[in-house]
Protein backbone atom coordinates (compact mmCIF):
# COMPACT_ATOMS: atom_id res chain seq x y z
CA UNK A 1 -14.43 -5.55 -14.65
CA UNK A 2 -11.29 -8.03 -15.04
CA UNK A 3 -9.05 -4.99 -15.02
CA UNK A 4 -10.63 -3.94 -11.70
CA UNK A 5 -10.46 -7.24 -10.01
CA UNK A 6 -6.59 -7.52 -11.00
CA UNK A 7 -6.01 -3.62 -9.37
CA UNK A 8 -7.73 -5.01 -6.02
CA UNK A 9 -5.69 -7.62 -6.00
CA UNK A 10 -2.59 -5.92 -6.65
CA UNK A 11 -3.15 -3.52 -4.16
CA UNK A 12 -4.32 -6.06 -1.69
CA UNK A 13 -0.82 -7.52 -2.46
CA UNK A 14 1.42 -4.01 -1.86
CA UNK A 15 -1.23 -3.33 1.32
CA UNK A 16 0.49 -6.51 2.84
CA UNK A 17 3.40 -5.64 2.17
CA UNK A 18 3.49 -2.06 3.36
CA UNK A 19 1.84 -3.15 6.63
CA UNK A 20 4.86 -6.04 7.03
CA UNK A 21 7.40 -3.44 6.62
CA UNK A 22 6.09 -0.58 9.09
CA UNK A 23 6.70 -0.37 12.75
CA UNK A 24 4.94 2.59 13.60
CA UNK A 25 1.22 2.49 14.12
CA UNK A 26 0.62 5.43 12.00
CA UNK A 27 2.48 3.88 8.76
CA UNK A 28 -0.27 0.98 9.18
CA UNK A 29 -3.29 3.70 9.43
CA UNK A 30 -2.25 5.16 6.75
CA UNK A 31 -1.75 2.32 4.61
CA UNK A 32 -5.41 0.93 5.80
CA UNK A 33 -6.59 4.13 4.63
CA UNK A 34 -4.92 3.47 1.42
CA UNK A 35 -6.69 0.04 0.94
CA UNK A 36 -9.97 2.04 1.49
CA UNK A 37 -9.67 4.27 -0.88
CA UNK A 38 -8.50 2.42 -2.82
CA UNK A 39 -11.21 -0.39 -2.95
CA UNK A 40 -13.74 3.17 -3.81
CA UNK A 41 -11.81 4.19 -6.66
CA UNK A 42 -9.41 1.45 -7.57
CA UNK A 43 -7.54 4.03 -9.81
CA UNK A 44 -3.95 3.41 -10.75
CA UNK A 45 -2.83 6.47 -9.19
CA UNK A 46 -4.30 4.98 -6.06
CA UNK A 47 -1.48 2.06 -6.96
CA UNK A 48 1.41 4.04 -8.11
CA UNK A 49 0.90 6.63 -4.78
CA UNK A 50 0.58 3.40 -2.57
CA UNK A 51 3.61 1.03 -4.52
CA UNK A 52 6.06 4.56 -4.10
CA UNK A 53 4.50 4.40 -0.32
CA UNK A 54 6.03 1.04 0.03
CA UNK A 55 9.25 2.00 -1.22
CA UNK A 56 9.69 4.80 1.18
CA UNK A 57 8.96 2.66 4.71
CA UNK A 58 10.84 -0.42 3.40
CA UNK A 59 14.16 2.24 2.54
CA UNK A 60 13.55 4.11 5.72
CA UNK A 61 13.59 0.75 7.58
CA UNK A 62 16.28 -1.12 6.06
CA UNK A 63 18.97 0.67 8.25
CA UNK A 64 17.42 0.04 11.26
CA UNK A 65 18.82 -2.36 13.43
């Protein structure tokens, strides 16, 4: 159950964070569909898929001006 709780959290944590870095309102749908899933399963390929997720939009937006 501990191990659970600390997943949730983590992936509340990353959920901020990919919804700060996307401008486009289908990066934040996505993402919110993440956090649902992910709250159902809370599996740690749920995580890894949604931390690589956050990698992408915050590389793809970090040459944007």
């Amino acid at each position: 159950m501990i191990w659970l709780e600390k997943q949730n959290f983590r992936l509340l944590l990353l959920y901020i964070k990919v919804s700060n870095h996307s401008l486009e309102k289908d990066n934040i749908i996505f993402s919110e569909w993440f956090l649902i899933l992910s709250s159902i399963f809370s599996s740690p390929v749920v995580f890894y898929f949604l931390q690589n997720r956050s990698k992408r939009i915050k590389s793809k937006g970090e040459g944007d001006v």
